[in-house]
C-alpha atoms as a PDB file:
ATOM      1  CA  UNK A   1      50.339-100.264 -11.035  1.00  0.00           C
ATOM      2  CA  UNK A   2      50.679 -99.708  -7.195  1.00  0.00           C
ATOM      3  CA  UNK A   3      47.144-100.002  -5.457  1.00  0.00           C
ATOM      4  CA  UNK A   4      46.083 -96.642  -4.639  1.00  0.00           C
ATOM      5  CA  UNK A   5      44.922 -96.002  -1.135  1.00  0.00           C
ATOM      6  CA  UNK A   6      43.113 -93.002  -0.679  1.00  0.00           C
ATOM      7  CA  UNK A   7      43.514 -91.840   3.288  1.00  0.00           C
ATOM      8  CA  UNK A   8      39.690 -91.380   2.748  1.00  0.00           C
ATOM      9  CA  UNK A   9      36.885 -92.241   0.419  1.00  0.00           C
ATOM     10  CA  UNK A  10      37.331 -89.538  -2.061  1.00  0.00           C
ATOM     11  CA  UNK A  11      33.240 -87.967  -2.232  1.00  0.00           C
ATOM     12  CA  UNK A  12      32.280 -83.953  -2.740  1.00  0.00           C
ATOM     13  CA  UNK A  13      29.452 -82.581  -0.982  1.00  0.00           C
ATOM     14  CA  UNK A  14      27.210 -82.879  -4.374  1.00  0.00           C
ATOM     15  CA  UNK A  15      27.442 -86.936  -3.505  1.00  0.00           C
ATOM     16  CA  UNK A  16      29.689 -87.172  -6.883  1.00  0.00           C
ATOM     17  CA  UNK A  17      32.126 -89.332  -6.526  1.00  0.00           C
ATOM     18  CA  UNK A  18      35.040 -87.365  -8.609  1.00  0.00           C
ATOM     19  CA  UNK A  19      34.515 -88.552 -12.235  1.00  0.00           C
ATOM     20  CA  UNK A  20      36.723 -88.227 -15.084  1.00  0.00           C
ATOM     21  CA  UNK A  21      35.701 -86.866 -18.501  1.00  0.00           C
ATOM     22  CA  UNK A  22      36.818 -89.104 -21.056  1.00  0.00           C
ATOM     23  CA  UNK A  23      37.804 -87.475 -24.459  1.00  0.00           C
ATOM     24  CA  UNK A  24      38.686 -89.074 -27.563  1.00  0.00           C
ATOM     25  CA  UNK A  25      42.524 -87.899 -28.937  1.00  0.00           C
ATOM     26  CA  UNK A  26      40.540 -85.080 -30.898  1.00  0.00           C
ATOM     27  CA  UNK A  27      39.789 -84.056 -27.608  1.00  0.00           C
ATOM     28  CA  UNK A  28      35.718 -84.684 -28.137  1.00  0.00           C
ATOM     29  CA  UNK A  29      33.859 -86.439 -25.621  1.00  0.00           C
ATOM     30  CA  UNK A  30      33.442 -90.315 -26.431  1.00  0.00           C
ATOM     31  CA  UNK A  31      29.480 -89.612 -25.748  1.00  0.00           C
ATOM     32  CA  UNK A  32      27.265 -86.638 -24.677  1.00  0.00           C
ATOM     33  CA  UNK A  33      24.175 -88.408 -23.929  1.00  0.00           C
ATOM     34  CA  UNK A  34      25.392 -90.253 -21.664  1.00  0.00           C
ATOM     35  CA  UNK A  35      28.166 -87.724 -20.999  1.00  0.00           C
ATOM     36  CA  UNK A  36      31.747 -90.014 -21.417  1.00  0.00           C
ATOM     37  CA  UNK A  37      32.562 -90.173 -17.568  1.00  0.00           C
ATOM     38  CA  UNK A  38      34.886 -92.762 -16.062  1.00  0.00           C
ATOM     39  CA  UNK A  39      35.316 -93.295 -12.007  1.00  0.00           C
ATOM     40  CA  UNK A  40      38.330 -91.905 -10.539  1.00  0.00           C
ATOM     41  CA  UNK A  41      39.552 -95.673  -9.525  1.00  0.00           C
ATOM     42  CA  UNK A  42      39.351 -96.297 -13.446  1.00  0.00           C
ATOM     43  CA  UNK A  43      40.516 -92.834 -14.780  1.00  0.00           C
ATOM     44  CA  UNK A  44      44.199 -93.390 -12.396  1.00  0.00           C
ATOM     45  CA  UNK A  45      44.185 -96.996 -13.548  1.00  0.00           C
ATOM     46  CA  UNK A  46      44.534 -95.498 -17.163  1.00  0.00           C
ATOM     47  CA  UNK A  47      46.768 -93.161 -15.984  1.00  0.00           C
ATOM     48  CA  UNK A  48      49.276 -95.695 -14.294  1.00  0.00           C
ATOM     49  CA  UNK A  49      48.672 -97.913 -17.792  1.00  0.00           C
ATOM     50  CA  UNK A  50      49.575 -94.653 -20.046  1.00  0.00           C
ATOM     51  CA  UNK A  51      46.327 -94.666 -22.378  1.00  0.00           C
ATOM     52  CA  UNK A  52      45.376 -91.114 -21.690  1.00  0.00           C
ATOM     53  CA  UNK A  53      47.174 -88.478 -20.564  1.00  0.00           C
ATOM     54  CA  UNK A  54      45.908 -86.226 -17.811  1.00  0.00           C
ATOM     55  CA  UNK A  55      44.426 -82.435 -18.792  1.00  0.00           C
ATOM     56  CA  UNK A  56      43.111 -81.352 -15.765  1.00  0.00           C
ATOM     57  CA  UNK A  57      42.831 -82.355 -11.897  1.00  0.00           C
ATOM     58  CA  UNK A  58      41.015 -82.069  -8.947  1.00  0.00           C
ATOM     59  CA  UNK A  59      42.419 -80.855  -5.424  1.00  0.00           C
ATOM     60  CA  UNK A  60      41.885 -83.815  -3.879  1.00  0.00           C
ATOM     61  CA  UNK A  61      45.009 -86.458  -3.605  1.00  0.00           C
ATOM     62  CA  UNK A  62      44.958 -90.565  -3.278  1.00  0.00           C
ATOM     63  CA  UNK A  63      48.005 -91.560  -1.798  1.00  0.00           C
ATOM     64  CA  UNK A  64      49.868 -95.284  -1.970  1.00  0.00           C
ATOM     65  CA  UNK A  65      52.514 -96.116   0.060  1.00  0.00           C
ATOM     66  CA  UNK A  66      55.011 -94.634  -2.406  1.00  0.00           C
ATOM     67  CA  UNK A  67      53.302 -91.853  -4.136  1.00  0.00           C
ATOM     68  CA  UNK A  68      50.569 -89.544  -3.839  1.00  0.00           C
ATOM     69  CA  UNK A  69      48.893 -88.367  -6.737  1.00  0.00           C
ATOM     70  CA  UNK A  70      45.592 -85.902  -7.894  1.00  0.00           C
ATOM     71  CA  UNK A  71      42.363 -87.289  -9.176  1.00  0.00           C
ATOM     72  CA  UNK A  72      41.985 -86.544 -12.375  1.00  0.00           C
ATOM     73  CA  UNK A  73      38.743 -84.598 -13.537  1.00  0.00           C
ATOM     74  CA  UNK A  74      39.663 -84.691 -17.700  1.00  0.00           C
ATOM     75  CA  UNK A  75      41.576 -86.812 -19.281  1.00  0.00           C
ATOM     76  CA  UNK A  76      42.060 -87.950 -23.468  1.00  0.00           C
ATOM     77  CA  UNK A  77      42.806 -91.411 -24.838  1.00  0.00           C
ATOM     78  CA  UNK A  78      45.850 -91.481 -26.473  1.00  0.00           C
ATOM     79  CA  UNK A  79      44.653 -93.626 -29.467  1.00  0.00           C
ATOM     80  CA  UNK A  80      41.549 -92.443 -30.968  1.00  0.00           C
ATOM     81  CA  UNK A  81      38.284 -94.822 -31.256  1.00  0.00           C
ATOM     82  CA  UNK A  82      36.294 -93.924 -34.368  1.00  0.00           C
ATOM     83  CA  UNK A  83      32.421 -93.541 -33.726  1.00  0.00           C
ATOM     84  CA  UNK A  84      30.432 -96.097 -35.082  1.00  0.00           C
ATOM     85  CA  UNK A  85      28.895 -95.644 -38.254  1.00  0.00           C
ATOM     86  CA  UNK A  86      25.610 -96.771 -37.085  1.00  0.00           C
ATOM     87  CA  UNK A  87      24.087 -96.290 -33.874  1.00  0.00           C
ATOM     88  CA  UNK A  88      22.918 -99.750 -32.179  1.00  0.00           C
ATOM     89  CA  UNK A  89      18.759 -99.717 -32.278  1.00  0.00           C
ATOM     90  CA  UNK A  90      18.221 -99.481 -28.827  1.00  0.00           C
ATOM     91  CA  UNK A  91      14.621 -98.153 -27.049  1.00  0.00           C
ATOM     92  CA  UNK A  92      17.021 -95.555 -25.189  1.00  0.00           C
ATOM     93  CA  UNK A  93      18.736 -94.237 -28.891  1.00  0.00           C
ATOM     94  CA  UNK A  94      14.987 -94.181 -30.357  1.00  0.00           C
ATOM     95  CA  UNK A  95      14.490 -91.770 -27.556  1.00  0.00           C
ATOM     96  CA  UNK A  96      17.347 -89.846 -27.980  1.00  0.00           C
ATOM     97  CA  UNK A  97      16.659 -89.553 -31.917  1.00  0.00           C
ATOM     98  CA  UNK A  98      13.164 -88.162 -31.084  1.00  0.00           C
ATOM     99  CA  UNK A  99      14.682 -85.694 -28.106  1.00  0.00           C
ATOM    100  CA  UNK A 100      12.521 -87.989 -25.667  1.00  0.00           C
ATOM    101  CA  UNK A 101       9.515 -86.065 -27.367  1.00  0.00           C
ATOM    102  CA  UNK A 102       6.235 -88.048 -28.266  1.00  0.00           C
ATOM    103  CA  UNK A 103       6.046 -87.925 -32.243  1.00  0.00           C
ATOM    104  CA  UNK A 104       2.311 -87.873 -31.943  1.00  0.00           C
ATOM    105  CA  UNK A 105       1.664 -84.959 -29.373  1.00  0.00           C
ATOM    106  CA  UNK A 106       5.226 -83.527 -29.012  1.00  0.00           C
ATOM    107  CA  UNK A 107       4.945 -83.627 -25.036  1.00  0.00           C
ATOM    108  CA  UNK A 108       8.469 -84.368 -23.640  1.00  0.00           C
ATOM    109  CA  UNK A 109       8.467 -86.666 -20.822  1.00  0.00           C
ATOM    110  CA  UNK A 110      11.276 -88.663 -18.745  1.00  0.00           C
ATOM    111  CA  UNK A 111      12.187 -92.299 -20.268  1.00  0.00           C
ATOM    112  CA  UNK A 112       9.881 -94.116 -17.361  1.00  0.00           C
ATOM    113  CA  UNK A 113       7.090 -92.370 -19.241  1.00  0.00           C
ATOM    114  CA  UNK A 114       8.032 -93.048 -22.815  1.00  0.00           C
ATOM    115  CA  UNK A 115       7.312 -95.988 -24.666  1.00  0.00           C
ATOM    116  CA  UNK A 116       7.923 -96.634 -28.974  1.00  0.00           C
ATOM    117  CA  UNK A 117       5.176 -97.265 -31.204  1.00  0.00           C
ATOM    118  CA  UNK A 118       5.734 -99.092 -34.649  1.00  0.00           C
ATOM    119  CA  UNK A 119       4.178 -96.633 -37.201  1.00  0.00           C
ATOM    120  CA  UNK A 120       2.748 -99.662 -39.158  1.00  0.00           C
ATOM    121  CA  UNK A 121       1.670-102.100 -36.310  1.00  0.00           C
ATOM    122  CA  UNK A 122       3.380-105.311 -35.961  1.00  0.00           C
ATOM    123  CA  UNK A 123      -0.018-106.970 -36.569  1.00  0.00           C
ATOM    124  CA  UNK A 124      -0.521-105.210 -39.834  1.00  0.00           C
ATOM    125  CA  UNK A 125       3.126-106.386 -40.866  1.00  0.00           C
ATOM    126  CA  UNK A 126       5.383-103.659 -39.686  1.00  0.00           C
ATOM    127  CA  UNK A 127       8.544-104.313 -38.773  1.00  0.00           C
ATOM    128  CA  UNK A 128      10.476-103.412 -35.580  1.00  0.00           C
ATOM    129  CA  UNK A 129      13.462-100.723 -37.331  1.00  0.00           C
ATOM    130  CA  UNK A 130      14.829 -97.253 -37.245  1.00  0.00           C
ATOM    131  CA  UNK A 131      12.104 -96.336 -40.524  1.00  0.00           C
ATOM    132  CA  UNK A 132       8.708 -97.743 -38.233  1.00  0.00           C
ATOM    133  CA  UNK A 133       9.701 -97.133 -34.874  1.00  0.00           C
ATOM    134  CA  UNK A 134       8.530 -93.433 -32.834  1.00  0.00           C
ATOM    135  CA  UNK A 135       8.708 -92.564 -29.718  1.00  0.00           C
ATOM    136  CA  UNK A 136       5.319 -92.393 -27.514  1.00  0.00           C
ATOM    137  CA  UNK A 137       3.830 -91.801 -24.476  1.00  0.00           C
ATOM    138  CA  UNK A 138       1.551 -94.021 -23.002  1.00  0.00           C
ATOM    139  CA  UNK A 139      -2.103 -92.118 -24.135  1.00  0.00           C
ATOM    140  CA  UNK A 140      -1.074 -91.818 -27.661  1.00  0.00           C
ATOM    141  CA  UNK A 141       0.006 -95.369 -27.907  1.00  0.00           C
ATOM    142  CA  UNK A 142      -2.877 -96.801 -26.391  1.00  0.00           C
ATOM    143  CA  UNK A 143      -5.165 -94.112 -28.888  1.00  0.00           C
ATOM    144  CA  UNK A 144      -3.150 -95.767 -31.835  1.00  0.00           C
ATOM    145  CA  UNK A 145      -3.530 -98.833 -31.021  1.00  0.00           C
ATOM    146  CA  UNK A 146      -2.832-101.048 -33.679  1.00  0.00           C
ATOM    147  CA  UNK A 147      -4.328 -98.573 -36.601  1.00  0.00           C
ATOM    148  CA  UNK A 148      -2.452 -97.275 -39.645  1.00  0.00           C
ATOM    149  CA  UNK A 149      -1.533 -94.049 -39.190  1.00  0.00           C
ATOM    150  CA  UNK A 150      -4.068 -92.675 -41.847  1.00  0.00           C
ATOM    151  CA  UNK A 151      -6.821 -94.979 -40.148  1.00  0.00           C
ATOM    152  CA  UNK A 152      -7.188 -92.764 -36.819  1.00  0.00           C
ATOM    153  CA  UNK A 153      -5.148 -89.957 -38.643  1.00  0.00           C
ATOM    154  CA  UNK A 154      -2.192 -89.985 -36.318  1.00  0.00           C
ATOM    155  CA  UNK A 155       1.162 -89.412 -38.058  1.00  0.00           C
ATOM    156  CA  UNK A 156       4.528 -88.925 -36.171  1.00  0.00           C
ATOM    157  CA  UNK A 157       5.811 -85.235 -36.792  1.00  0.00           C
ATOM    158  CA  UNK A 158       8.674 -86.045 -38.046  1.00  0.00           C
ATOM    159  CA  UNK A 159       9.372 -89.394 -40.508  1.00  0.00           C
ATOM    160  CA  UNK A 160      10.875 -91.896 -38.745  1.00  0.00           C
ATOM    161  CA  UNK A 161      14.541 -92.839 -40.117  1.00  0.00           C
ATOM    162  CA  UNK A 162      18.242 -94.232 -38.773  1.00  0.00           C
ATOM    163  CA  UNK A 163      20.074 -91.173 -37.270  1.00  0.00           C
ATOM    164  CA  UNK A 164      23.507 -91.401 -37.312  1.00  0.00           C
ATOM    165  CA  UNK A 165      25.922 -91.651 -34.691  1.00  0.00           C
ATOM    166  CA  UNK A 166      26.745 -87.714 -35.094  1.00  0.00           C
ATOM    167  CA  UNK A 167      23.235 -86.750 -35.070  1.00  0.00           C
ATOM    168  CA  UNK A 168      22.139 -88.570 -31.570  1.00  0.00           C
ATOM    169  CA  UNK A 169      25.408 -87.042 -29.924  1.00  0.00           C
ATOM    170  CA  UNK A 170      24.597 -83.431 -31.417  1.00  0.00           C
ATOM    171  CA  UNK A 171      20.551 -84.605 -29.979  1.00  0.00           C
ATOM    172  CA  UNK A 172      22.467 -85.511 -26.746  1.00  0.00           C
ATOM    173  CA  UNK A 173      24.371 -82.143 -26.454  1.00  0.00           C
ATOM    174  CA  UNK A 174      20.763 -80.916 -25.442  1.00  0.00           C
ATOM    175  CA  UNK A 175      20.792 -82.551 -22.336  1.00  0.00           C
ATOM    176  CA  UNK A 176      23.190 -81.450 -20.317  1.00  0.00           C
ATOM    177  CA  UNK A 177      23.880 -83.262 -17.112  1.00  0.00           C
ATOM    178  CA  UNK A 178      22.866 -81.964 -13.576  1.00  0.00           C
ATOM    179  CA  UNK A 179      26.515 -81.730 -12.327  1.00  0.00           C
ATOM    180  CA  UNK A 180      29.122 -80.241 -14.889  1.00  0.00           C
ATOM    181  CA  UNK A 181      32.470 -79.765 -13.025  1.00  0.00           C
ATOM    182  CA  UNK A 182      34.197 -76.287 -13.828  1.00  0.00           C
ATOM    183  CA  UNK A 183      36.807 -78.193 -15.639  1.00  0.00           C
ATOM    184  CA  UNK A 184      34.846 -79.692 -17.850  1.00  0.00           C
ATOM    185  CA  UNK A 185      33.451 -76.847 -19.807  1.00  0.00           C
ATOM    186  CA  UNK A 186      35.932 -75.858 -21.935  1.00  0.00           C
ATOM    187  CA  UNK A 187      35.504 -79.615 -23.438  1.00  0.00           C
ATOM    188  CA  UNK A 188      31.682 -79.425 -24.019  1.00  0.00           C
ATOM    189  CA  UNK A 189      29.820 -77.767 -26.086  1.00  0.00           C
ATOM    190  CA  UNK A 190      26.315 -77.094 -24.702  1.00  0.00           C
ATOM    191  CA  UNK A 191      24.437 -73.331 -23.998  1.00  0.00           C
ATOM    192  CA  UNK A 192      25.524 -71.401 -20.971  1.00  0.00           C
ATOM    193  CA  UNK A 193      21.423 -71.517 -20.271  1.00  0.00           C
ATOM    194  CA  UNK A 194      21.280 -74.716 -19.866  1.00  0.00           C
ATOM    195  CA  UNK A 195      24.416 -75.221 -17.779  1.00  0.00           C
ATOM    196  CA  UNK A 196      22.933 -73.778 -14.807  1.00  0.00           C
END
């Protein structure tokens, strides 16, 4: 692959720097939440390396000293990469299983404000899995404590259990991202509402 020189830093006035939209080859997006996005530097290297092929650009050019070429704003792999079967137990997929929602008051609040709770406390022999684990904020954890649930009569709203990789991506869908480029939106799959 030639290096690619752009004549200037490629940037838009939103301070993006002119990602790519990965999509599987069924055309779905690899993730919604976070939204599949590679950097235009990586999207061209693909390009030059023919694992995806291009489905829409930007206006704005990179030039080499032989060629000049469009950033990419979508582009599909050409081999398709099954979903896992199982989502990774991560604090951040907890989240996203509970829409970032405490299970004991049903407040939504950004991650920095979230923590998980273990349904049956650690101390009391619970362990630390998809089927014990809820998300929290900070005054209903502390309230818990390390009670059973029927002890201070707190109980999670909804049972805690392992989502599967299809239902945190359909969870994710609700969270659109704050930029969504024009050429992206025949690819997603979220409410006009909240594209605004």
């Amino acid at each position: 692959m030639p290096d690619v020189l752009p004549h200037h830093q490629p940037a838009d006035p939103r301070g993006q720097n002119f990602p790519a939209l990965v999509l599987n080859a069924d055309f779905r997006p690899l993730s919604y939440f976070p939204l599949s996005l590679w950097s235009w530097q990586d999207s061209i290297k693909a390009v030059f390396l023919d694992r995806v092929s291009v489905l829409s650009e930007y206006d704005t050019v990179v030039r080499s000293p032989s060629q000049a070429i469009r950033l990419p704003s979508v582009i599909a792999l050409k081999d398709y990469i099954p979903a896992a079967r199982r989502p990774a137990f991560t604090r951040f997929n907890v989240f996203l299983r509970d829409n970032f929602a405490c299970q004991y008051c049903l407040d939504r609040l950004p991650t920095h404000d979230l923590t998980f709770d273990h349904v049956i406390p650690r101390s009391r022999g619970g362990r630390t899995t998809w089927e014990n684990v809820v998300t929290a904020c900070g005054s209903c954890n502390l309230l818990k404590g390390n009670r059973m649930p029927r002890e201070i009569s707190m109980f999670p709203r909804k049972p805690p259990v392992q989502p599967s990789t299809w239902e945190l991506q359909e969870n994710g869908r609700a969270f659109p991202p704050n930029h969504l480029h024009q050429s992206w939106r025949d690819y997603l799959y979220w409410d006009t509402e909240l594209e605004s």
